[in-house]
N, C-alpha and C. Protein backbone atom coordinates (compact mmCIF):
# COMPACT_ATOMS: atom_id res chain seq x y z
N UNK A 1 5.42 -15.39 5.65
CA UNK A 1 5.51 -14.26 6.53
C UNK A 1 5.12 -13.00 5.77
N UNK A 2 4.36 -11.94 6.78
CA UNK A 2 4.07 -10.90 6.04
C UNK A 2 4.58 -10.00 6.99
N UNK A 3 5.38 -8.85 5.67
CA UNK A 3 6.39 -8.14 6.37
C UNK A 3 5.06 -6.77 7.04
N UNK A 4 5.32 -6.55 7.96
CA UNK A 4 4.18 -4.97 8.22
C UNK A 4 5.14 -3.59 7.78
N UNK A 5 4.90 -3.41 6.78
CA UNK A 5 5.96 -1.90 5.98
C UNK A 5 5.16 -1.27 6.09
N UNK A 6 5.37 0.17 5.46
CA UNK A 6 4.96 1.64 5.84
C UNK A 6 3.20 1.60 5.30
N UNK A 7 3.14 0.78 4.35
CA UNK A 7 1.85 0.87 3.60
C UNK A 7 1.06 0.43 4.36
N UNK A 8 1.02 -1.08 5.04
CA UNK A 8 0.40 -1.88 6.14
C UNK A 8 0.39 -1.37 7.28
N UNK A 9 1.23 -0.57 7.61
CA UNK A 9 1.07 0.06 9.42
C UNK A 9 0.65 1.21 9.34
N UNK A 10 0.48 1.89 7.99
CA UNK A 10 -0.73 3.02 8.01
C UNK A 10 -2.19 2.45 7.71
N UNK A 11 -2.15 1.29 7.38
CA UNK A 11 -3.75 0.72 7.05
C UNK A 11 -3.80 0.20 8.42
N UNK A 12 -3.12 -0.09 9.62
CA UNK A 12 -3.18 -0.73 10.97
C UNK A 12 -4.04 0.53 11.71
N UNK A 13 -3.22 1.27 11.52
CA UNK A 13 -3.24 2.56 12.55
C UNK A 13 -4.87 2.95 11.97
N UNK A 14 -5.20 3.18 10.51
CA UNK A 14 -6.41 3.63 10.09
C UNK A 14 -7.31 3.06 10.72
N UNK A 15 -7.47 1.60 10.61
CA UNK A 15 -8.17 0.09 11.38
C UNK A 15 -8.21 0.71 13.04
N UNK A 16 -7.31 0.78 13.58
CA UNK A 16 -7.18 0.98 14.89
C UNK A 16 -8.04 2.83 15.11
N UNK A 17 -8.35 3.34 14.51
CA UNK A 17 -8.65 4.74 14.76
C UNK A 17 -10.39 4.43 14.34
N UNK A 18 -11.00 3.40 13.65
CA UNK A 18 -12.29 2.97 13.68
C UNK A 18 -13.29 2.34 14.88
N UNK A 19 -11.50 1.78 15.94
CA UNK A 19 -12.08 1.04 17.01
C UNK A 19 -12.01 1.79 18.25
N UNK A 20 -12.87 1.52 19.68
CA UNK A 20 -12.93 2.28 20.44
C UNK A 20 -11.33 2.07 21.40
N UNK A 21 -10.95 1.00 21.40
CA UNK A 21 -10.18 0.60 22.16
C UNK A 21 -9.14 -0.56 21.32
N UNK A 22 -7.75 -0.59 21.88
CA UNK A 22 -7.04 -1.73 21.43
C UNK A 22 -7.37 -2.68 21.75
N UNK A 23 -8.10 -3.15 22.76
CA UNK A 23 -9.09 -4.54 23.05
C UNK A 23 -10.05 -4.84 21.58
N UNK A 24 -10.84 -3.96 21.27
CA UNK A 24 -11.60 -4.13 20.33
C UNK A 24 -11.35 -4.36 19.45
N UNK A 25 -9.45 -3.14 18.80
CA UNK A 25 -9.39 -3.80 17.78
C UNK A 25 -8.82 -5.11 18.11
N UNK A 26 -7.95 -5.34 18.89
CA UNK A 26 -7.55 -6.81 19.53
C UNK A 26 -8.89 -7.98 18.82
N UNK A 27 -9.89 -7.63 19.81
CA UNK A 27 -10.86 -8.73 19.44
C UNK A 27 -11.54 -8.96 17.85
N UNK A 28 -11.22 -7.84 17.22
CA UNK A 28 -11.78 -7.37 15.76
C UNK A 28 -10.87 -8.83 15.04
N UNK A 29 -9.53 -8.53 15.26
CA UNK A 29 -8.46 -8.82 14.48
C UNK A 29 -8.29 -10.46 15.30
N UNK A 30 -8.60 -10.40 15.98
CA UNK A 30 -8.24 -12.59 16.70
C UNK A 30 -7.26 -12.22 17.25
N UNK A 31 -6.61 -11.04 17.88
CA UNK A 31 -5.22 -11.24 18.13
C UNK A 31 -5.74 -10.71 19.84
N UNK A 32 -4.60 -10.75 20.82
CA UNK A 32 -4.22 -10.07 22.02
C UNK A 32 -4.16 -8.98 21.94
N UNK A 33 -4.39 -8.09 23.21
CA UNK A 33 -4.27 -6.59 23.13
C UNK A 33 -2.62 -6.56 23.43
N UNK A 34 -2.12 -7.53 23.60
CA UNK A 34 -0.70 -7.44 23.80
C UNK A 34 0.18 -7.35 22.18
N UNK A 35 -0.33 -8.38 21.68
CA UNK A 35 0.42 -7.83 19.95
C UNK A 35 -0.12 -6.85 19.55
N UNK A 36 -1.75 -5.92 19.64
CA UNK A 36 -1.96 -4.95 19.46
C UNK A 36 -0.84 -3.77 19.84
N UNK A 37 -0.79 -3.96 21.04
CA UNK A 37 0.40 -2.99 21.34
C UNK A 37 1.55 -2.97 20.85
N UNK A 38 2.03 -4.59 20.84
CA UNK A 38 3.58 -4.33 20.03
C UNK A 38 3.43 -3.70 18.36
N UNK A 39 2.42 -4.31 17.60
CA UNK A 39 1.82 -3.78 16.52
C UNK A 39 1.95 -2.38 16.34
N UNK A 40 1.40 -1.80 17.04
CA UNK A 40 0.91 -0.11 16.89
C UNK A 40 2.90 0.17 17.42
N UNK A 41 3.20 -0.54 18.74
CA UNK A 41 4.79 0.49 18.66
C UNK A 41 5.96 0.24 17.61
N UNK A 42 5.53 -0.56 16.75
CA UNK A 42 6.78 -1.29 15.47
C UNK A 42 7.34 -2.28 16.33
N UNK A 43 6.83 -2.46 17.32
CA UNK A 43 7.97 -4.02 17.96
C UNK A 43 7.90 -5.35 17.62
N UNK A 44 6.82 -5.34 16.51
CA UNK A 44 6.53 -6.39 15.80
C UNK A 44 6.66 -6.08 14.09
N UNK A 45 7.38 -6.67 13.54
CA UNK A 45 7.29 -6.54 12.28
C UNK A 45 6.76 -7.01 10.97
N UNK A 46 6.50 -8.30 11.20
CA UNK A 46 5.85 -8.80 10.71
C UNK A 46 4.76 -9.78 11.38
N UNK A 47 3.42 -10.59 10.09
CA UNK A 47 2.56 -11.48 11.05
C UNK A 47 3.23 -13.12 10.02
N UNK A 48 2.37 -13.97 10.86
CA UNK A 48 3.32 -15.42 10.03
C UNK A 48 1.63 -15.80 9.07
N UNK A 49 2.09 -16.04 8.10
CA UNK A 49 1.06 -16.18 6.73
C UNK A 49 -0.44 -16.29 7.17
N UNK A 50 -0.45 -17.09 8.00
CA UNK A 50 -2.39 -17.97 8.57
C UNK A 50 -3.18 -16.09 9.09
N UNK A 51 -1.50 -15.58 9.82
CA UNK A 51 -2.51 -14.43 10.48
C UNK A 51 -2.89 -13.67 9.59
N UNK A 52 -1.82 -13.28 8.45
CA UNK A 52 -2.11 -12.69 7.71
C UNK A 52 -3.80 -12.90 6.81
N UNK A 53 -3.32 -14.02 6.50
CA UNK A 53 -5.27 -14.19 5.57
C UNK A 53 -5.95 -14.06 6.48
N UNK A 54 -5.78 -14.17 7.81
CA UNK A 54 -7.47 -14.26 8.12
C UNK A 54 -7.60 -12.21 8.79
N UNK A 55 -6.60 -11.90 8.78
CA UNK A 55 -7.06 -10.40 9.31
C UNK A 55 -6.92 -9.34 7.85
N UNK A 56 -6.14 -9.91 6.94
CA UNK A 56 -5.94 -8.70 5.52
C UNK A 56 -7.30 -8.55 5.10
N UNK A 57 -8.31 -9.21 4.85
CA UNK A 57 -9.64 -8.63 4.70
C UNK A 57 -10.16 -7.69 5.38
N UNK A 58 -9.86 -7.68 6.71
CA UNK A 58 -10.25 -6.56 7.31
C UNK A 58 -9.47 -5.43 7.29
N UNK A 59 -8.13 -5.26 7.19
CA UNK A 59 -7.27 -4.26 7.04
C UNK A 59 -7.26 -3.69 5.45
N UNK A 60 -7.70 -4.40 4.41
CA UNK A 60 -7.16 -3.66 3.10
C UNK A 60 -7.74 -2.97 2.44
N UNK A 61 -9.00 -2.50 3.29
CA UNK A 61 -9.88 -1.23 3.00
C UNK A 61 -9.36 -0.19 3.47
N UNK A 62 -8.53 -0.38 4.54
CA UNK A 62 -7.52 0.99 4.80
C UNK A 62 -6.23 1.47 3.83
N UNK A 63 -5.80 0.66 2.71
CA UNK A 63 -4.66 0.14 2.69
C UNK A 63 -4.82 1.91 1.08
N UNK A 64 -3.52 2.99 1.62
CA UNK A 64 -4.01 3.89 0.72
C UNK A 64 -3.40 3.96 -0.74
N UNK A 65 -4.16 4.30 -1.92
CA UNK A 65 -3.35 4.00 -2.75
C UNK A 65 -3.10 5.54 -3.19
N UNK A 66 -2.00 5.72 -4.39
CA UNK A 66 -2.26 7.03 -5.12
C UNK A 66 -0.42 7.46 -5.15
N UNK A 67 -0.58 9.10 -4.66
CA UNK A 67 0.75 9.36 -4.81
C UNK A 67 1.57 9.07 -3.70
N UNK A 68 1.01 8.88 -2.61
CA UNK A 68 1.58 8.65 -1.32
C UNK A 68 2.07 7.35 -1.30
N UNK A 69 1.52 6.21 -2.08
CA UNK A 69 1.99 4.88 -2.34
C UNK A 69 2.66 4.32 -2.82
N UNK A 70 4.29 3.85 -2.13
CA UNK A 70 5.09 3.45 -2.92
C UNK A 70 4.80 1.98 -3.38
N UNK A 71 5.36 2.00 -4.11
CA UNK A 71 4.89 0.10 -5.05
C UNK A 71 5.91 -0.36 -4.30
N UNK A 72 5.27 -1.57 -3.87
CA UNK A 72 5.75 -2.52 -2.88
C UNK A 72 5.67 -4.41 -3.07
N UNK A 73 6.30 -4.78 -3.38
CA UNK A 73 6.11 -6.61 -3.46
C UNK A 73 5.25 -7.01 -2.01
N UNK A 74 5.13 -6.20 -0.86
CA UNK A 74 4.50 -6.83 0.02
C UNK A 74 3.01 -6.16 0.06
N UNK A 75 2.87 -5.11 -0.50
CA UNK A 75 1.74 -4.22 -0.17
C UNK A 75 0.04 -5.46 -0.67
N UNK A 76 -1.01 -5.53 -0.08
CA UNK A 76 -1.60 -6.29 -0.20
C UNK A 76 -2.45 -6.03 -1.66
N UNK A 77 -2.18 -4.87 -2.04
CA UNK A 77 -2.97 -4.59 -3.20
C UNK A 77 -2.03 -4.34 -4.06
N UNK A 78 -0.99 -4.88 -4.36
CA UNK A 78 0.01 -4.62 -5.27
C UNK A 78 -0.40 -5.07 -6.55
N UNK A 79 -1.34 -6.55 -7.09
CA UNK A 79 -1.89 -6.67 -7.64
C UNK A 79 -3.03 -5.90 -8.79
N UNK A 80 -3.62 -5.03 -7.85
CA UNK A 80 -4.43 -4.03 -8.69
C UNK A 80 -3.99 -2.59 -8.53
N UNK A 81 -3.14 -2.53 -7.91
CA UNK A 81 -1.64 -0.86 -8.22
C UNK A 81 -1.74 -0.39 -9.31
N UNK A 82 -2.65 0.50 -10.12
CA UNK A 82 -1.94 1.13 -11.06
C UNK A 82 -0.73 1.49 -11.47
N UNK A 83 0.01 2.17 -9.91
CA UNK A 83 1.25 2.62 -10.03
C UNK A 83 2.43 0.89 -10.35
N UNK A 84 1.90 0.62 -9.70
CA UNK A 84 3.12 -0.79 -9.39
C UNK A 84 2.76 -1.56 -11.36
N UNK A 85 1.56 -1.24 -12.05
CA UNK A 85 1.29 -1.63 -13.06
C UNK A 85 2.49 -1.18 -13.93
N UNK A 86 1.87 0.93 -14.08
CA UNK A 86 3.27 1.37 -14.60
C UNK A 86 4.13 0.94 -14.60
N UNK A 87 5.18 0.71 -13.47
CA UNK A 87 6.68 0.62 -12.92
C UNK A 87 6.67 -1.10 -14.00
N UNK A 88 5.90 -2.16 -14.04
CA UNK A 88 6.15 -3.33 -14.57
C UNK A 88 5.93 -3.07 -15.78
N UNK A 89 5.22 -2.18 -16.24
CA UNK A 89 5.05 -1.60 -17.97
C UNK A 89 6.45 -1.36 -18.23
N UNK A 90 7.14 -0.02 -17.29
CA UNK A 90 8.82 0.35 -17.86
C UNK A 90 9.34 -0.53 -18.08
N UNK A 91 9.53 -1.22 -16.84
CA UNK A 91 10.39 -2.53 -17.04
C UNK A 91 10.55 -3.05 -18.09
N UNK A 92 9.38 -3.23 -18.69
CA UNK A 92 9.14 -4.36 -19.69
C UNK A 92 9.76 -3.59 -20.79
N UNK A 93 10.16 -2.27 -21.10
CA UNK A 93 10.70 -2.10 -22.01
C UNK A 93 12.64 -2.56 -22.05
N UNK A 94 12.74 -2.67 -23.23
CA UNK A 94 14.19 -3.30 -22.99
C UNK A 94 15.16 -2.10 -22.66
N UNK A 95 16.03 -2.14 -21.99
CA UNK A 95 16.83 -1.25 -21.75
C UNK A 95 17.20 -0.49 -22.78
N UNK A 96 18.15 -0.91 -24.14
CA UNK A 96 18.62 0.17 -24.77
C UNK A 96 17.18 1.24 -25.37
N UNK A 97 15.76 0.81 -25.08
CA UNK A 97 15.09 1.71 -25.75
C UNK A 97 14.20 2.44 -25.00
N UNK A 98 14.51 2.81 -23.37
CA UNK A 98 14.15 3.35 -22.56
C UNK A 98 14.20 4.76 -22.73
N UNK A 99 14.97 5.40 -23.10
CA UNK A 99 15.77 6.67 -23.16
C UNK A 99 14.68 7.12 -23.91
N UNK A 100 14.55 6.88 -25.25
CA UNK A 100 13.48 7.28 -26.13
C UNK A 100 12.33 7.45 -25.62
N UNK A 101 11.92 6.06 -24.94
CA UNK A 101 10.71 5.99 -24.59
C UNK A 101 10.42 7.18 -23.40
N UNK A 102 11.20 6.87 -22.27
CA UNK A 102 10.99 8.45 -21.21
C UNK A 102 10.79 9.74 -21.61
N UNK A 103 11.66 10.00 -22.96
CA UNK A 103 11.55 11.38 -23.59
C UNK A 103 10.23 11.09 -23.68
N UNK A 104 9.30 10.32 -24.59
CA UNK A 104 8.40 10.36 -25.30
C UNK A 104 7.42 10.80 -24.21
N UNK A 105 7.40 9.85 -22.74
CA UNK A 105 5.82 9.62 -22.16
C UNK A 105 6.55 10.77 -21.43
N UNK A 106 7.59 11.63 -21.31
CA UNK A 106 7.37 12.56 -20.36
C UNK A 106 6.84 14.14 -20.94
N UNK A 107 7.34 14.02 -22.60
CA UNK A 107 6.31 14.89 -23.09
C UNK A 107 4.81 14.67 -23.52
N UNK A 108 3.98 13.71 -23.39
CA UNK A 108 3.17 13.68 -22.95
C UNK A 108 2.16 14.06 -21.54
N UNK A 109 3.25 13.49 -20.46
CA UNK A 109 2.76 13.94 -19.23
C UNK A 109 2.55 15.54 -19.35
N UNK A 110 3.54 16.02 -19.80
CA UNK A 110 3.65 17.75 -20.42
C UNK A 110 2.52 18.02 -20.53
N UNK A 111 1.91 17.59 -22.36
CA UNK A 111 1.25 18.18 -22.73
C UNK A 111 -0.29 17.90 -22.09
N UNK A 112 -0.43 16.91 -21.35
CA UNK A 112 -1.78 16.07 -20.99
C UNK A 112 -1.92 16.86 -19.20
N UNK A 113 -1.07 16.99 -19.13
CA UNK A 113 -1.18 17.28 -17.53
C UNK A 113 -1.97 18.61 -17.03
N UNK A 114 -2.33 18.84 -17.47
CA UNK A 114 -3.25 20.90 -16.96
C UNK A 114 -4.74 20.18 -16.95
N UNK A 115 -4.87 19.09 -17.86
CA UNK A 115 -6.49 18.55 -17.75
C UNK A 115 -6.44 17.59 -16.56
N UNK A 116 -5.86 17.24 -15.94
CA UNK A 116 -6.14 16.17 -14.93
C UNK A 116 -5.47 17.08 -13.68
N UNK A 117 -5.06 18.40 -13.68
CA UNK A 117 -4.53 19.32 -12.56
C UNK A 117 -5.86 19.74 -12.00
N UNK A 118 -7.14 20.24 -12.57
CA UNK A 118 -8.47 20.88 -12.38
C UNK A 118 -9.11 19.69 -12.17
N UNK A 119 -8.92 18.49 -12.14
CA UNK A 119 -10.54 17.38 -11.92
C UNK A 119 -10.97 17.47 -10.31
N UNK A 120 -9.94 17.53 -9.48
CA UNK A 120 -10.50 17.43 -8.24
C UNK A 120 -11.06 19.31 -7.81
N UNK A 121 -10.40 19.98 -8.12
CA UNK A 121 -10.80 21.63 -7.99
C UNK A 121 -11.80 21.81 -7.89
């Protein structure tokens, strides 16, 4: 089963704003304009695995990554997440030597951060 969370029902809605009609995306996706609808109102929460592979190719070009993206075990690109990378990097440090380590990479973020504030400007 694949759960549809905040990450997936904004890549739905993106998908659905490409198509002219919920029929279309209906027909895009193999599904009914009737789960389209429950889809788009949250009355469906999840799809059962088969639906999932055969429509996540088409949905995970919507799927957004960055600061808006929380790391998620269900998100379809959790795999190549930078962020979700990080978060399994901390982890991996052992607890009693976290403390150190946060001091360390957060004065870094400090000193590194004014050059990556101007790249998009």
């Amino acid at each position: 089963m694949k759960i549809i969370d905040d990450t997936v029902f904004e890549a739905l809605k993106q998908f659905r704003a490409t198509c002219d009609s919920q029929q279309e995306m209906a027909d895009k996706l193999g599904l009914s304009r009737g789960q389209i609808s429950r889809i788009l109102n949250r009355r469906t929460v999840s799809f059962e695995n088969q639906t999932w592979a055969r429509i996540s190719p088409l949905i995970e070009p919507y799927i957004k990554m960055g600061e808006s993206c929380l790391p998620c075990s269900s998100c379809p690109k959790k795999d190549v997440c930078i962020l979700q990378a990080l978060f399994d990097n901390i982890l991996s440090i052992p607890p009693e030597n976290r403390e150190a380590w946060y001091r360390e990479l957060n004065e870094y973020v400090l000193r590194n951060r004014a050059k990556y504030m101007e790249i998009n400007k």
